[in-house]
Protein backbone atom coordinates (compact mmCIF):
# COMPACT_ATOMS: atom_id res chain seq x y z
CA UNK A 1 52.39 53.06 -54.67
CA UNK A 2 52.66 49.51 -53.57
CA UNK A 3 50.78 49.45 -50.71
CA UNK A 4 53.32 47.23 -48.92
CA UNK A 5 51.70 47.66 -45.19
CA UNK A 6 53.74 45.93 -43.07
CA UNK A 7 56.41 43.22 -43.70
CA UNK A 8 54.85 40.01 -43.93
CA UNK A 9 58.02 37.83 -44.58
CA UNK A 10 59.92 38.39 -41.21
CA UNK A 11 60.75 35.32 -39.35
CA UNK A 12 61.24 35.34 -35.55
CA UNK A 13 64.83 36.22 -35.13
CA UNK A 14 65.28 38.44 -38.48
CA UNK A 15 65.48 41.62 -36.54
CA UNK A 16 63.99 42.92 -39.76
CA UNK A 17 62.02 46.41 -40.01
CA UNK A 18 58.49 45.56 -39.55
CA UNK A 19 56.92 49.14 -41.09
CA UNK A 20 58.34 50.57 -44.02
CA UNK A 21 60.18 53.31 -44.82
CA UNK A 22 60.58 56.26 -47.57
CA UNK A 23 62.96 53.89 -50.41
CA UNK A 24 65.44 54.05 -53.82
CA UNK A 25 62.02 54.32 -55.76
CA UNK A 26 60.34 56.85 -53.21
CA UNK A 27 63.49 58.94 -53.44
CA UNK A 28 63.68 58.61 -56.94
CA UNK A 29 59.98 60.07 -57.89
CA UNK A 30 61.01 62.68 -55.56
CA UNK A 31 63.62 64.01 -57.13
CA UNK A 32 61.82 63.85 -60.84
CA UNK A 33 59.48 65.69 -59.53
CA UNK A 34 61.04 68.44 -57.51
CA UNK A 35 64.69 68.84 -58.65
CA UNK A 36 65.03 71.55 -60.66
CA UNK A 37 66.40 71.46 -64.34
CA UNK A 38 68.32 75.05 -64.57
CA UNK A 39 68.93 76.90 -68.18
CA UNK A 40 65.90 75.64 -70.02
CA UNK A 41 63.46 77.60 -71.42
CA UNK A 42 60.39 75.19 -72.46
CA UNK A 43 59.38 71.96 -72.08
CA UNK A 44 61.27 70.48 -75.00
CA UNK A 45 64.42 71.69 -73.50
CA UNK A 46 64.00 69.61 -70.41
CA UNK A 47 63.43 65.82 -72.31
CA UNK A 48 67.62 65.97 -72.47
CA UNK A 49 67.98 65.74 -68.87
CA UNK A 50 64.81 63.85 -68.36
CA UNK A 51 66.19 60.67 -70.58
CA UNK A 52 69.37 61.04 -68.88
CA UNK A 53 67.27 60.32 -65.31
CA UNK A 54 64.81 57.88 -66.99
CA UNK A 55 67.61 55.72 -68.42
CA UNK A 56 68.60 55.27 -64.64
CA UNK A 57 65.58 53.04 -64.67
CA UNK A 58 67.02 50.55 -66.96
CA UNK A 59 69.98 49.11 -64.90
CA UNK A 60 68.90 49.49 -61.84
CA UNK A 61 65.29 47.61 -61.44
CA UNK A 62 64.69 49.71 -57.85
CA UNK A 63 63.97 52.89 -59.23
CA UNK A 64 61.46 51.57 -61.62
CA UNK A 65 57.57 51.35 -61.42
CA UNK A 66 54.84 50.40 -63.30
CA UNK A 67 51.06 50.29 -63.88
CA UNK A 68 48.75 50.08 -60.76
CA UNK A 69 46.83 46.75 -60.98
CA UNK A 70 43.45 48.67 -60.75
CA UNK A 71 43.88 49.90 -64.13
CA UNK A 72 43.59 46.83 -65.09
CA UNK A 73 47.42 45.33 -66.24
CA UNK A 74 46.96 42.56 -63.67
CA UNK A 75 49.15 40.13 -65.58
CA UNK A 76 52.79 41.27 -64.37
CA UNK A 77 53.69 39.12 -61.13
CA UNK A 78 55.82 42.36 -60.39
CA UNK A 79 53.48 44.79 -60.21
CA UNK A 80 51.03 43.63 -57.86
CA UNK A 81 49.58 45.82 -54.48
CA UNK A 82 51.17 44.48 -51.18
CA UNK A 83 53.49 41.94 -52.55
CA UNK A 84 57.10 41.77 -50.78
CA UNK A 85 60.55 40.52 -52.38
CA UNK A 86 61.43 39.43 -56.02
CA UNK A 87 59.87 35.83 -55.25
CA UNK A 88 56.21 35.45 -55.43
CA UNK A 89 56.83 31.68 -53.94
CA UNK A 90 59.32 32.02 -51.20
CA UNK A 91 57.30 35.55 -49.92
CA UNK A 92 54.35 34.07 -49.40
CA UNK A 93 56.07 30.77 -48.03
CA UNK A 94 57.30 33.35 -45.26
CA UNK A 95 54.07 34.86 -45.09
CA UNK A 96 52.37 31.55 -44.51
CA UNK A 97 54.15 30.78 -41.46
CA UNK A 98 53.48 33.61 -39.73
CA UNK A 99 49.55 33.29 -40.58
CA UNK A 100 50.27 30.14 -38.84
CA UNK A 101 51.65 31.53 -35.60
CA UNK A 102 49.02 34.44 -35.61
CA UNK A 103 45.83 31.80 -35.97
CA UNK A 104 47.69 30.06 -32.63
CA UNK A 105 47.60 34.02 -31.45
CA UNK A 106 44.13 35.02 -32.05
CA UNK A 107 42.53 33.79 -28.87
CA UNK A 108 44.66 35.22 -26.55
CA UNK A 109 44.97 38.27 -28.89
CA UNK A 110 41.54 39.29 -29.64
CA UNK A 111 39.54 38.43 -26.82
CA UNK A 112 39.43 40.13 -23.26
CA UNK A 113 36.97 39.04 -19.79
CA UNK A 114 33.85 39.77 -20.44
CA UNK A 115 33.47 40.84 -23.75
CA UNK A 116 32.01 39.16 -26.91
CA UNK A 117 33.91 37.49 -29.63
CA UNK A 118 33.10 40.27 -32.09
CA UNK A 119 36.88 41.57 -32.25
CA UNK A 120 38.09 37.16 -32.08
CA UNK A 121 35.41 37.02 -35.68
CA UNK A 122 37.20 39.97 -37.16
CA UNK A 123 40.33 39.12 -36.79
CA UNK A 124 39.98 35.26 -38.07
CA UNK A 125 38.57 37.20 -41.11
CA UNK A 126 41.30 39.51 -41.27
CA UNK A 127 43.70 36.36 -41.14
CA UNK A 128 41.64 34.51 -44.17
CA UNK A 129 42.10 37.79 -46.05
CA UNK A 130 45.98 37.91 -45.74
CA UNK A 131 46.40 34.02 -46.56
CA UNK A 132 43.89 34.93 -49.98
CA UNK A 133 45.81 37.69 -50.85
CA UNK A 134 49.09 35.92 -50.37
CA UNK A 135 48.44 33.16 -52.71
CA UNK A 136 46.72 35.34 -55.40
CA UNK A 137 50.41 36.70 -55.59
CA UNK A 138 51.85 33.37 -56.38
CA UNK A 139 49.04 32.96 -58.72
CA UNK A 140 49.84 36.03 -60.37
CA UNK A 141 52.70 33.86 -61.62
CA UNK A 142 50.92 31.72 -63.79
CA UNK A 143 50.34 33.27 -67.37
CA UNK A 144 52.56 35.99 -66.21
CA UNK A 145 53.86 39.12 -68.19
CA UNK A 146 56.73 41.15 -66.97
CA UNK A 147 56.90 44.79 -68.03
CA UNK A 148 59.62 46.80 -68.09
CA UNK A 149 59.19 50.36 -69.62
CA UNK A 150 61.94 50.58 -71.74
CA UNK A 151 62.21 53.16 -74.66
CA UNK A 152 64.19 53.17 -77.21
CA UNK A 153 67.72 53.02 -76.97
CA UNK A 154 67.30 52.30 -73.45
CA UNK A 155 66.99 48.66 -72.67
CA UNK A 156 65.94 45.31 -74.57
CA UNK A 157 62.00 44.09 -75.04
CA UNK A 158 59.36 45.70 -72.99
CA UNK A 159 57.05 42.30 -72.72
CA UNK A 160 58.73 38.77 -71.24
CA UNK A 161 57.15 35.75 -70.03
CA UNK A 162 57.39 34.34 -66.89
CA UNK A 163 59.49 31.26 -66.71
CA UNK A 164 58.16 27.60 -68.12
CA UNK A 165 59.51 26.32 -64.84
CA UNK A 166 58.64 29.35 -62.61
CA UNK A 167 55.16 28.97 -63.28
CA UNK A 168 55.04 25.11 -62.75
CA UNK A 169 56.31 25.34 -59.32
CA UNK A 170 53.99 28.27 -58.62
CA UNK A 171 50.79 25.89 -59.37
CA UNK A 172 52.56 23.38 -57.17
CA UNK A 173 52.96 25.53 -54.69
CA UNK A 174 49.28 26.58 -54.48
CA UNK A 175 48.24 22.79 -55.13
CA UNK A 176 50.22 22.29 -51.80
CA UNK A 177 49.12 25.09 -49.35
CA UNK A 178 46.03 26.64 -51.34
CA UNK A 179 44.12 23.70 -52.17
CA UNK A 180 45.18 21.49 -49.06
CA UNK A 181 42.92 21.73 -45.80
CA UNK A 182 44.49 24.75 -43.95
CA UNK A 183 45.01 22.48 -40.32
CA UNK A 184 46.27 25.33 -39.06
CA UNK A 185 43.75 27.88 -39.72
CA UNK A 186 40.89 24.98 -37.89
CA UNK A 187 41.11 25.66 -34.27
CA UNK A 188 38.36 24.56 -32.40
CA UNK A 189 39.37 27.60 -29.56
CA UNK A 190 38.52 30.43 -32.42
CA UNK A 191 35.92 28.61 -34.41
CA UNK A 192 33.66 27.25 -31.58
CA UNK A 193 33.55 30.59 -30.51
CA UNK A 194 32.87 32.87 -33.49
CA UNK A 195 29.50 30.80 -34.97
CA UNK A 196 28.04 27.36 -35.01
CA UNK A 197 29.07 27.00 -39.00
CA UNK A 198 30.31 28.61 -42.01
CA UNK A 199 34.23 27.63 -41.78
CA UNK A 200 33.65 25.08 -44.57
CA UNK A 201 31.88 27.64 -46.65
CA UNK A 202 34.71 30.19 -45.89
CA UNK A 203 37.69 27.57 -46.85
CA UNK A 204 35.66 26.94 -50.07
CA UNK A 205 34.83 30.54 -51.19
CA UNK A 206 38.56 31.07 -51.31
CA UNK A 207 39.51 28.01 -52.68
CA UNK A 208 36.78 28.42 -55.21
CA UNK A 209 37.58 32.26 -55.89
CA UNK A 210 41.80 31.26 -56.62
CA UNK A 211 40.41 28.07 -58.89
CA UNK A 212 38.60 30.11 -61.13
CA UNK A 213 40.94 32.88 -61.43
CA UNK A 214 43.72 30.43 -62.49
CA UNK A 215 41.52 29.58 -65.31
CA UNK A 216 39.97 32.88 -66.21
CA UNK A 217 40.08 34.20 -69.76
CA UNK A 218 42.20 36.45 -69.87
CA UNK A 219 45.25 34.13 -68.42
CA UNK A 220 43.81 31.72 -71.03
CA UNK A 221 44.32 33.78 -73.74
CA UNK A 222 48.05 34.79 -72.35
CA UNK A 223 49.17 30.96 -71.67
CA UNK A 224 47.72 30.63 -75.69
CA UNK A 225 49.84 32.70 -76.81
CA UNK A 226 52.85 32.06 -75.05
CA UNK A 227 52.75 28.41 -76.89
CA UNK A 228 51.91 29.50 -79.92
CA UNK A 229 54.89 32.25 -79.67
CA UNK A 230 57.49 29.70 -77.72
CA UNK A 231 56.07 25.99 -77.84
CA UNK A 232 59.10 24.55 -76.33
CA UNK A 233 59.61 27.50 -73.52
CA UNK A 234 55.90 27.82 -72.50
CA UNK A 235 53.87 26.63 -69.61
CA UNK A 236 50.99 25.44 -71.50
CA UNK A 237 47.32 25.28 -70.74
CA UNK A 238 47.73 21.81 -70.52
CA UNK A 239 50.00 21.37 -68.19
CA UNK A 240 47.41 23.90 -65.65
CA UNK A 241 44.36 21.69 -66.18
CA UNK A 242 46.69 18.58 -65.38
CA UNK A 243 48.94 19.97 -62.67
CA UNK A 244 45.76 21.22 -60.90
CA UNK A 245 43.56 18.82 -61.58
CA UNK A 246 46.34 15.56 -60.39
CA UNK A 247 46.76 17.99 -57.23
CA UNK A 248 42.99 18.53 -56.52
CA UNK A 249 42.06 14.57 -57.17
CA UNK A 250 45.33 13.45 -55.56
CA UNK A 251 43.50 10.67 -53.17
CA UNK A 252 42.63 8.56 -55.92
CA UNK A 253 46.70 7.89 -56.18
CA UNK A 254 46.12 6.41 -52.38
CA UNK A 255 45.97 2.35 -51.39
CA UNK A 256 42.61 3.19 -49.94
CA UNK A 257 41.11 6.69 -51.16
CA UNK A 258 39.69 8.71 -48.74
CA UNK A 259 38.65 12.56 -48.68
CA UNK A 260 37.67 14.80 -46.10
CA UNK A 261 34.95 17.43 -46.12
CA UNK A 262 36.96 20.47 -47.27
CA UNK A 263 38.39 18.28 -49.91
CA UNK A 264 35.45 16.77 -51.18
CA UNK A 265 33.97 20.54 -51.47
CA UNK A 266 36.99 21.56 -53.07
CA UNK A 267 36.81 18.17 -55.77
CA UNK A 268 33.25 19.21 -56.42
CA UNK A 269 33.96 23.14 -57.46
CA UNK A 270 36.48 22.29 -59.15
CA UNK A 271 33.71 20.09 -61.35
CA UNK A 272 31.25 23.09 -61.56
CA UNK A 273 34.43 25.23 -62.41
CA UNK A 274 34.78 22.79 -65.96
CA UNK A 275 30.96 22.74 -66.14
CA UNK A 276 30.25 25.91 -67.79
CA UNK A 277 33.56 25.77 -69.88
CA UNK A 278 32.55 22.86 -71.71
CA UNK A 279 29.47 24.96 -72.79
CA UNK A 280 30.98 28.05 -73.93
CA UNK A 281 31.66 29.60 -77.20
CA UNK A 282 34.38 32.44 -76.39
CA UNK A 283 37.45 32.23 -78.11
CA UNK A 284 39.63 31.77 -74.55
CA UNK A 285 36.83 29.19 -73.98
CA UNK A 286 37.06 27.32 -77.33
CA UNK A 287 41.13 27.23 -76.25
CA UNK A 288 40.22 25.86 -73.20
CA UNK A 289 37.12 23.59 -73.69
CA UNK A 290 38.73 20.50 -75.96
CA UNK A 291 41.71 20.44 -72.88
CA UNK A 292 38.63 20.07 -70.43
CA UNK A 293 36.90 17.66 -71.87
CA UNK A 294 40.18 15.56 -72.30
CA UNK A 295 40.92 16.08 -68.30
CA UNK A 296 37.83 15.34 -67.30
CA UNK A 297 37.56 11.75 -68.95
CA UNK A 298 40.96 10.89 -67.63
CA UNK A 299 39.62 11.80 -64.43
CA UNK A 300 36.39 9.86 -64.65
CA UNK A 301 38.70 6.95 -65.79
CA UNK A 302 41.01 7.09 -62.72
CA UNK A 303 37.78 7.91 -60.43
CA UNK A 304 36.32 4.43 -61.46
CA UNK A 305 39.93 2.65 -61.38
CA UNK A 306 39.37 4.44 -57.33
CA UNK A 307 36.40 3.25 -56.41
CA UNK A 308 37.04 -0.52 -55.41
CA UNK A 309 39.77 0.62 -53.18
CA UNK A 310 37.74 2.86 -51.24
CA UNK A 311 36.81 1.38 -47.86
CA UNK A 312 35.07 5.10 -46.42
CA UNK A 313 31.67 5.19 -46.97
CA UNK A 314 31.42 8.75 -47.22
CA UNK A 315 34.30 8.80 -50.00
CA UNK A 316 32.40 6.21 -51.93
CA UNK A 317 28.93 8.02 -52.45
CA UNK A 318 31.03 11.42 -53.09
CA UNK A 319 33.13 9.82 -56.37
CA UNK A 320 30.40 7.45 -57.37
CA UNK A 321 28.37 10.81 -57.43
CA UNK A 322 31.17 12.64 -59.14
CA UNK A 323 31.35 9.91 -61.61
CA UNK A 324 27.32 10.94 -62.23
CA UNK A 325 28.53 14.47 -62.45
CA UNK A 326 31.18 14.08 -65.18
CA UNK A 327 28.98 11.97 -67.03
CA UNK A 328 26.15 14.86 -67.61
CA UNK A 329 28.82 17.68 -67.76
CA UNK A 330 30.36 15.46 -70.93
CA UNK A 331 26.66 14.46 -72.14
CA UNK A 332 24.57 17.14 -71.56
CA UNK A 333 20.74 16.15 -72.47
CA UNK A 334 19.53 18.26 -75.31
């Protein structure tokens, strides 16, 4: 099942279905498992007509499923609950604009006269939730493995990386609307009235949560092998710790850096992301740890080339105190 709820991707004026319906695939499992397979007399008799169905599978990509992600086989971009279309980038593009009209929504939506904001809270939540689990598709992109089950005789290689290029403008893509300040998401009429605090924290957990699963091991290991496999095709790890890293520390590129609050939380977890890496001894670590270290001088390099072009105050003490940071994540006293 893909758990595809509702359809996330409309735009005003698609006329498009909003629920879904009973599909190729749906039909499909149907009929393997009901139709009947006449003049057979065991099991082994059937596998004839079974390969004939199966092999259905390998032209036509709509009748074909895979593993459930809660099994564990996370890494295929195409096999993920609740994602819509072929495109990773372009659904959640979609989905992001209509997030944006619901947040504009919300007040008149969730509250009536005389009643608390209870229902207001749970659906700016709700809202949060979608735009996570929106961009965790696109990040599913990144160290990506497609599966197709083909057997033998039927179709070419099961395993097949996701696209050098593919996966480059998926990190830009969530350098651009994942790590950004969500404006539209920062209402004053929703957030004044759900709690005196705690948006920064929320913006942050999420931003926090998609950092470090961009960089956990097991994509580590993947984006490892892919180079080692394909040097000239693959997305390296690299290019991820650059390509985030120039998109999280983008205001030092300004005339006059300056960074607001949810960026300057965002600069500093992305520092206590490296932190531990530089101290570990796993083997996705090791892979990962030499590339950090490299970064994060660069990075200390361009913060002090920054600093005398920073006229905000409140910019200045955050890099000079990232500088401080960097400094005892490189040299760690014994």
């Amino acid at each position: 099942m893909d758990y595809g709820r509702f359809n996330y991707v409309a735009q005003p004026g698609d006329n498009a279905r909003l629920i879904p319906i009973l599909g190729p695939c749906d039909k499909f499992a149907i009929s393997w498992g009901y139709s009947p397979i006449g003049g057979v007399h065991n099991p082994d008799d059937e596998k004839t007509q079974l390969d004939d169905w199966a092999s259905k599978q390998a032209m036509n990509p709509t009748l074909r499923f895979g593993h459930a992600p809660e099994s564990g086989d996370t890494e295929d971009p195409t096999q993920q609950t609740e994602d819509l279309g072929s495109d990773p980038i372009e659904a959640t593009r979609h989905g992001l604009k209509n997030i944006a009209r619901v947040a504009q929504m919300l007040p008149a939506a969730a509250v009536k006269y005389g009643e608390d904001y209870d229902l207001l809270h749970e659906m700016y939540d709700a809202v949060l939730a979608q735009r996570q689990r929106e961009l965790g598709l696109v990040a599913s992109l990144v160290g990506g493995v497609i599966e197709t089950d083909y057997h033998a005789g039927h179709g070419g290689e099961t395993y097949k990386y996701v696209s050098r290029d593919q996966q480059a403008k998926a990190v830009k893509f969530l350098v651009e609307n994942a790590f950004s300040t969500p404006r539209e998401l920062l209402a004053p009429d929703i957030l004044f009235r759900i709690g005196p605090s705690g948006v920064a924290d929320r913006i942050l957990g999420n931003q926090r949560a998609l950092l470090s699963r961009l960089l956990e091991s097991a994509r580590i290991k993947r984006l490892a092998d892919a180079q080692a496999l394909s040097p000239l095709q693959a997305y390296t790890l690299g290019q991820l710790v650059n390509d985030l890293q120039a998109g999280i520390w983008s205001e030092l590129n300004m005339p006059h850096p300056a960074a607001g609050l949810y960026r300057r939380n965002l600069q500093r977890a992305y520092l206590e992301t490296m932190k531990p890496v530089l101290a570990t001894d796993t083997a996705a670590g090791t892979e990962l740890r030499p590339i950090a270290r490299g970064a994060l001088k660069e990075l200390m390099h361009a913060i002090n080339v920054a600093l005398p072009k920073v006229v905000d105050r409140e910019t200045l003490l955050h890099l000079q105190d990232c500088n401080t940071q960097i400094d005892r994540i490189l040299n760690p006293k014994s």
